[in-house]
Protein backbone atom coordinates (compact mmCIF):
# COMPACT_ATOMS: atom_id res chain seq x y z
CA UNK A 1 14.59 -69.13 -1.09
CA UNK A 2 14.34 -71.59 2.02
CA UNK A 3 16.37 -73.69 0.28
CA UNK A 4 19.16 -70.97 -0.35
CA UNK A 5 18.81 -69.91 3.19
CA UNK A 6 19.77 -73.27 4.68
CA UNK A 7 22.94 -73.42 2.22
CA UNK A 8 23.58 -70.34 3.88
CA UNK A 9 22.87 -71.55 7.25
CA UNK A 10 24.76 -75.21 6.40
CA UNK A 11 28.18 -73.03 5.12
CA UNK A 12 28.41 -71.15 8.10
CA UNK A 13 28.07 -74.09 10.56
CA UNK A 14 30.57 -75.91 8.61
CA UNK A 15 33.47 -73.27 8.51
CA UNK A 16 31.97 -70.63 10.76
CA UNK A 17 35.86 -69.55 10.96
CA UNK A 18 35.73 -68.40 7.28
CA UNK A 19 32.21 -66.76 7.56
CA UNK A 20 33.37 -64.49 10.73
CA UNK A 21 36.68 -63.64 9.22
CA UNK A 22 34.97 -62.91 6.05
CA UNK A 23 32.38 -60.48 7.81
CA UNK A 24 35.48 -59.08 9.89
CA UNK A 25 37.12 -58.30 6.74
CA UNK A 26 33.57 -56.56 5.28
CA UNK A 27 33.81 -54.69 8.21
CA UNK A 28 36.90 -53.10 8.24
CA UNK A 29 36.88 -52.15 4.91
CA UNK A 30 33.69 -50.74 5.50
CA UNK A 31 34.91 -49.07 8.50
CA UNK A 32 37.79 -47.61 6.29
CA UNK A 33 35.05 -46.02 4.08
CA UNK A 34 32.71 -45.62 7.13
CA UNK A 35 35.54 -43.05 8.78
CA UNK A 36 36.50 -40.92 5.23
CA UNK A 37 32.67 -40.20 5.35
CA UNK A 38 32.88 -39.52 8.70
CA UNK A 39 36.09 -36.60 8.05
CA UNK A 40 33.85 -35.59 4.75
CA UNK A 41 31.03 -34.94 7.33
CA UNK A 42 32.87 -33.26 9.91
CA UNK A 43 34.83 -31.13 7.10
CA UNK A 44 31.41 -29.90 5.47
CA UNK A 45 30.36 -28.64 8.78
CA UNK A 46 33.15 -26.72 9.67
CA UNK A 47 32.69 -25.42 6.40
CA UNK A 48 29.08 -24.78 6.54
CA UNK A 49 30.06 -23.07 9.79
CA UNK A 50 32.40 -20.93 8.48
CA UNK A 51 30.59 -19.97 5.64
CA UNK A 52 27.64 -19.06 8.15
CA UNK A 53 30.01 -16.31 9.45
CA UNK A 54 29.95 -15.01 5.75
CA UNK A 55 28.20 -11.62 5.80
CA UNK A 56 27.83 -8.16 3.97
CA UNK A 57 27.90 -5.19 5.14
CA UNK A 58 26.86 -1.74 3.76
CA UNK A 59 28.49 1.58 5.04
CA UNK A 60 26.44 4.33 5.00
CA UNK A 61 26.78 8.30 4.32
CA UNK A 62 27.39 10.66 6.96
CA UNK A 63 23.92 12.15 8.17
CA UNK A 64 21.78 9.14 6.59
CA UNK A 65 18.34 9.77 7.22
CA UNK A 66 15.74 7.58 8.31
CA UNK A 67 13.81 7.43 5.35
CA UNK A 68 16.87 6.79 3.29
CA UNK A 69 17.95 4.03 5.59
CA UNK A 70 14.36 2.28 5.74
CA UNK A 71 14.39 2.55 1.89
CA UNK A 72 17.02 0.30 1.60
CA UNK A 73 16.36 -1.70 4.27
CA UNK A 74 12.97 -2.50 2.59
CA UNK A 75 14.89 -2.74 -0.57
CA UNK A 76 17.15 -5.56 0.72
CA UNK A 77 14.29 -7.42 2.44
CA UNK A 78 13.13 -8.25 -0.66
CA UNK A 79 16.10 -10.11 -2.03
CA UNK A 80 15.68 -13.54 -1.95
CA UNK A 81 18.90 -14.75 -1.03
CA UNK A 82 19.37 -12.72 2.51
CA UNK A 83 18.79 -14.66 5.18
CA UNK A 84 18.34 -11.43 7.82
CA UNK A 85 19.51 -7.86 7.80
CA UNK A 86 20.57 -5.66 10.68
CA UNK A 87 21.41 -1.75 10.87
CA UNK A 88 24.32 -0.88 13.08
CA UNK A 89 23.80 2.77 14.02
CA UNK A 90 27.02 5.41 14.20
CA UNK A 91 26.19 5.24 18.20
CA UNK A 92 26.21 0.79 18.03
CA UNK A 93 29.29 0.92 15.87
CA UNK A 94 31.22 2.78 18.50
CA UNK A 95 30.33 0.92 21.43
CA UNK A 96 31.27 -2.29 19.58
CA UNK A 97 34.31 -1.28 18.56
CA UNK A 98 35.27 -0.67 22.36
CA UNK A 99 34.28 -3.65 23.05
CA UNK A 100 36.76 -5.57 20.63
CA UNK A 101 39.18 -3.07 20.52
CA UNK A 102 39.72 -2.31 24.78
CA UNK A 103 43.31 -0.78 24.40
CA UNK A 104 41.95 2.12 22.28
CA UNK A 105 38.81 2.35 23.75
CA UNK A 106 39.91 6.04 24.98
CA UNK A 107 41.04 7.29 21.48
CA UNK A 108 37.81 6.71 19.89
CA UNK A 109 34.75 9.23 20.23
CA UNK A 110 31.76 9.54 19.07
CA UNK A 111 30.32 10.34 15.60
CA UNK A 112 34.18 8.17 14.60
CA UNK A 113 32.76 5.07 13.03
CA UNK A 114 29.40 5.03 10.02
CA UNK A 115 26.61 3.65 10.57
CA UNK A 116 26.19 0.23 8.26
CA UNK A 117 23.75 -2.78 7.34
CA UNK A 118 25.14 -6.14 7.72
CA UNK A 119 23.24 -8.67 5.45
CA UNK A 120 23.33 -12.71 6.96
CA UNK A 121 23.07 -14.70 3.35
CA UNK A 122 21.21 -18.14 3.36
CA UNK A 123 22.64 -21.39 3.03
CA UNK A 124 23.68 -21.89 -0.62
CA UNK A 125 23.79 -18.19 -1.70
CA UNK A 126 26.57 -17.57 -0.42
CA UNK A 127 28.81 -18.32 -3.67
CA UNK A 128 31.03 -15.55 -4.67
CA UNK A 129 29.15 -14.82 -7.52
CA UNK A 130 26.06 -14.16 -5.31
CA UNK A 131 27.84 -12.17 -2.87
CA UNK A 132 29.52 -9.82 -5.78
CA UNK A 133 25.79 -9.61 -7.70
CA UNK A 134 24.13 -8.36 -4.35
CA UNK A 135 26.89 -6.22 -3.35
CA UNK A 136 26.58 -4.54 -6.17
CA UNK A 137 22.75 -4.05 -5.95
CA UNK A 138 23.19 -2.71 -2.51
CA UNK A 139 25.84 0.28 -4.38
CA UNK A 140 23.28 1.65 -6.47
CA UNK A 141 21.93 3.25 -3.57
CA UNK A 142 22.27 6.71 -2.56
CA UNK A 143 22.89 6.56 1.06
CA UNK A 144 25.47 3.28 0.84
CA UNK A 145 29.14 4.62 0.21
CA UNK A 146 30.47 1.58 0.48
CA UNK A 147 30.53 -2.19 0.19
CA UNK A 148 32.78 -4.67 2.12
CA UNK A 149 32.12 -8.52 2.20
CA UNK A 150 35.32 -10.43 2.35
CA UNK A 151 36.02 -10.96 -1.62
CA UNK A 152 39.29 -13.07 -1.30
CA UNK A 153 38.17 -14.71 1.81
CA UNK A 154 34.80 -15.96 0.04
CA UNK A 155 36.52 -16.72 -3.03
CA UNK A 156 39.26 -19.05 -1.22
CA UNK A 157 36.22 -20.19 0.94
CA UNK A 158 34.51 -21.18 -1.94
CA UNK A 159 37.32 -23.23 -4.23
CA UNK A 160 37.65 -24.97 -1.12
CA UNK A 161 34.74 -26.03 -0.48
CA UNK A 162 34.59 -27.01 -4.14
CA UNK A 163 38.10 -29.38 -3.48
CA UNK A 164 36.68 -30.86 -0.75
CA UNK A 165 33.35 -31.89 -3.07
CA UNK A 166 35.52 -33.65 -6.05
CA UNK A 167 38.08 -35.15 -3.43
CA UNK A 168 35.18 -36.53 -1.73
CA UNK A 169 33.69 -37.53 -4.57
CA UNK A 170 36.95 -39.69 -5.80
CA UNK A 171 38.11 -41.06 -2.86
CA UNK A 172 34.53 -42.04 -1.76
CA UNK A 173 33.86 -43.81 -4.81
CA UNK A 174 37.34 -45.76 -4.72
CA UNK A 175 36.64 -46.67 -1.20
CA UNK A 176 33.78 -48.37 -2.30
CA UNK A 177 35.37 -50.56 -5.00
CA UNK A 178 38.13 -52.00 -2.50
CA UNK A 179 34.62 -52.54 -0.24
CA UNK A 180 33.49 -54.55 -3.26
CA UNK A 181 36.70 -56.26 -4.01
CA UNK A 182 37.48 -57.40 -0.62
CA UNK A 183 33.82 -58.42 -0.37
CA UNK A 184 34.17 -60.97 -3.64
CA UNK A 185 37.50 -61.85 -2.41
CA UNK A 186 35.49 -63.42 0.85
CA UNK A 187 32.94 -65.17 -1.36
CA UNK A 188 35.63 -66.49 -3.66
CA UNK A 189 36.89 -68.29 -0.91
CA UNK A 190 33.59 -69.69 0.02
CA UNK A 191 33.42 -70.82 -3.47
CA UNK A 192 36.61 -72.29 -3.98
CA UNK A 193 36.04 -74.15 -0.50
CA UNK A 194 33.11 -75.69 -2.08
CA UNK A 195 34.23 -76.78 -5.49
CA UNK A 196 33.71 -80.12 -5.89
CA UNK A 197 30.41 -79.70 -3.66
CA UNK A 198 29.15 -77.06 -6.37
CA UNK A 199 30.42 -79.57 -9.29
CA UNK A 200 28.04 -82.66 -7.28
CA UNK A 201 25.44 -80.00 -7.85
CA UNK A 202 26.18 -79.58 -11.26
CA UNK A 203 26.16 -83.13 -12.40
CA UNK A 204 22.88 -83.74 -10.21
CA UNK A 205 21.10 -80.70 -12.44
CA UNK A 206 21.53 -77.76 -10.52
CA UNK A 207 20.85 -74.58 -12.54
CA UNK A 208 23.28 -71.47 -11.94
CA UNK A 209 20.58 -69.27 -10.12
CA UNK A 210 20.07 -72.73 -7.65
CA UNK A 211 23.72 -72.40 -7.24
CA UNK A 212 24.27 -68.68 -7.06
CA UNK A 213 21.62 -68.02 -4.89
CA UNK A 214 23.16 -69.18 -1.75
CA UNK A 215 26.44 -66.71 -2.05
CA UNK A 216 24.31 -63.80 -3.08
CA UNK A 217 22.33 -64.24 -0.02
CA UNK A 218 25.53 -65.24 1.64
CA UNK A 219 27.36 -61.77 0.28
CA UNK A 220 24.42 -59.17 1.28
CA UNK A 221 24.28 -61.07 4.82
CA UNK A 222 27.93 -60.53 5.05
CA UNK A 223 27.58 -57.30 3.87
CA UNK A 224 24.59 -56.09 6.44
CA UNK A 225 26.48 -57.30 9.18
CA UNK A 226 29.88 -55.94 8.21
CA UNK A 227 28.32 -52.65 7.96
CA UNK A 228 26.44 -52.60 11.66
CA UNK A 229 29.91 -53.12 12.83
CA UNK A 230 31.57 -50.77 11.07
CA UNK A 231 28.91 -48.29 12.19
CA UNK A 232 29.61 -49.79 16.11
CA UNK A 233 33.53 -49.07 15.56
CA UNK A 234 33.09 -45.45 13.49
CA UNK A 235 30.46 -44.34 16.65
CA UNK A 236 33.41 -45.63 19.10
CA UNK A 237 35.85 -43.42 16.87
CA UNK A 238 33.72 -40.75 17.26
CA UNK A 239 33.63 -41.09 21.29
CA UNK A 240 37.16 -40.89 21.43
CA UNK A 241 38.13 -38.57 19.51
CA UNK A 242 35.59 -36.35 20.88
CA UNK A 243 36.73 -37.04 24.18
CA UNK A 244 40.15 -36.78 23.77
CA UNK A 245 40.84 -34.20 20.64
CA UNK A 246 38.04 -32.16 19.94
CA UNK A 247 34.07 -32.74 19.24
CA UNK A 248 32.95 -34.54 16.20
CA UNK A 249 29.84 -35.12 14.67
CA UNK A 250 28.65 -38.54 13.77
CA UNK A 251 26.20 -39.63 11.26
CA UNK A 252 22.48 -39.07 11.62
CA UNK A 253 20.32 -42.33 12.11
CA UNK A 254 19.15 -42.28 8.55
CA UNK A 255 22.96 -42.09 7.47
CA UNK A 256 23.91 -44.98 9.43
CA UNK A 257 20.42 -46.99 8.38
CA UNK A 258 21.58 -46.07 4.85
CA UNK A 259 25.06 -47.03 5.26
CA UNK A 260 24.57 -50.44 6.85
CA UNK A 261 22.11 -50.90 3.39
CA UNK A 262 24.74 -49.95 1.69
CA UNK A 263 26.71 -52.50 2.85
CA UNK A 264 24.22 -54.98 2.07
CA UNK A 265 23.96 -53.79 -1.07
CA UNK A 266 27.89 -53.81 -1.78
CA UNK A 267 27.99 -56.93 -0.11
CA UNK A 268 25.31 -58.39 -3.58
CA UNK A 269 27.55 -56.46 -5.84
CA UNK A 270 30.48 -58.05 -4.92
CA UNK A 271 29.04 -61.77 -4.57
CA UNK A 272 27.04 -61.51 -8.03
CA UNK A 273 30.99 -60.43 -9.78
CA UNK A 274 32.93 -62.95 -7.87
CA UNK A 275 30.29 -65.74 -8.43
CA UNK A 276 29.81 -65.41 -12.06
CA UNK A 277 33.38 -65.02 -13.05
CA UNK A 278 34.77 -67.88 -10.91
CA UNK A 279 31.54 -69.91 -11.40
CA UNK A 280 32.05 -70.06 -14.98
CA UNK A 281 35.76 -71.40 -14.12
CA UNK A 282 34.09 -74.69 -12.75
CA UNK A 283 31.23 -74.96 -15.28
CA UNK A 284 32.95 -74.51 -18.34
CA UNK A 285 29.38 -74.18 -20.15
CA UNK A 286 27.96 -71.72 -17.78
């Protein structure tokens, strides 16, 4: 390993031009991937957001009474998948209503609007299929007359939402393999700058793990580094668009921890695939 680290050490003194243009390169491809997850973040909250805004509500009879309303109250407590539950009385309804709705404040009166229960669902119930199965619990009883939640809103919300999972998904996963292929692009110019060096060490008994050593270390070096930039650029992204456009979120310090690994580990992915395939073009018994 000491060994390996000095080859790693010697290559970069000797063309320290190729080692920063190959971590530049790392970077900016990283980067690349680095801002998609940064739009896949930023898109799942506004989406998390607006699916927070997702509620039920119950309208109730004319002349409910109290014990009917606590029954169901009690009885939608107990679902697991409500979050919290509110009753709007007849009285709370109107004044709300006035509120929103100033220009006909004067044409509505008292006793005009039902009282209702609005149900708040938690964070992964809130699937249409969920939404439909509780609405329909809450009809089965007496005092609700009817049941509003949004369907076609919740149902778009949800495909969506969906869409945004595969595309993420897909385009994630191909922005990794250009990571990796630029990445053993880099290292297969370290290599072929080093070919009759690496054929010295052939004749002189190197083994291929000697040899291959030094450009995996090389490659998940590379790699680390080329990620802490890309994280350095993506946070100045995020400054400036937040300044300038609107507010975005950036990644949380395990994401960016785990994305500079990442990097590392892309970096070893890419160096292990370029060094075996164009090692075994200069030792034709490899």
């Amino acid at each position: 390993m000491r060994l390996a680290l000095r080859e790693v050490f010697l290559a970069f003194k000797r063309a320290p031009l190729l080692a920063i243009l190959g971590v530049t390169t790392i970077a900016f491809s990283l980067f690349a991937f680095g801002l998609f997850g940064l739009v896949a973040i930023n898109i799942k909250s506004a989406l998390l957001e607006i699916e927070d805004r997702v509620e039920i509500r119950a309208f109730l009879i004319d002349g409910a009474k109290d014990a009917q309303v606590e029954e169901l109250m009690q009885g939608i407590n107990k679902i697991p998948q409500v979050a919290d539950v509110g009753y709007v009385s007849p009285d709370s309804a109107l004044q709300r209503a006035r509120a929103e709705l100033e220009e006909f404040r004067d044409v509505m009166e008292g006793a005009m609007l039902p009282g209702s229960v609005e149900l708040r669902l938690k964070e992964g119930a809130r699937d249409p299929e969920t939404v439909q199965a509780i609405s329909r619990r809450l009809q089965t009883y007496p005092v609700v007359e009817e049941v509003r939640y949004g369907r076609e809103w919740v149902e778009k919300l949800y495909r969506i939402r969906n869409l945004a999972g595969i595309a993420g998904s897909v385009l994630g996963s191909v922005f990794a393999l250009v990571a990796i292929i630029i990445i053993g692009s880099t290292i297969r110019m370290a290599i072929l700058a080093r070919t009759k060096e690496i054929e010295i060490m052939r004749l002189v008994g190197a083994t291929n793990n000697f040899v291959r050593l030094p450009y995996l270390i090389d490659g998940t070096l590379k790699g680390l580094a080329g990620g802490a930039i890309a994280a350095l650029l993506a946070w100045a992204a995020v400054q400036l668009v937040s300044k300038n456009l609107m507010a975005a979120q950036f990644f949380t310090a395990e994401q960016v921890m785990l994305g500079i690994a990442a990097g590392g580990v892309l970096g070893l992915v890419g160096s292990w695939l370029s060094v075996g395939r164009h090692l075994r073009r200069v030792w034709r018994d490899a």
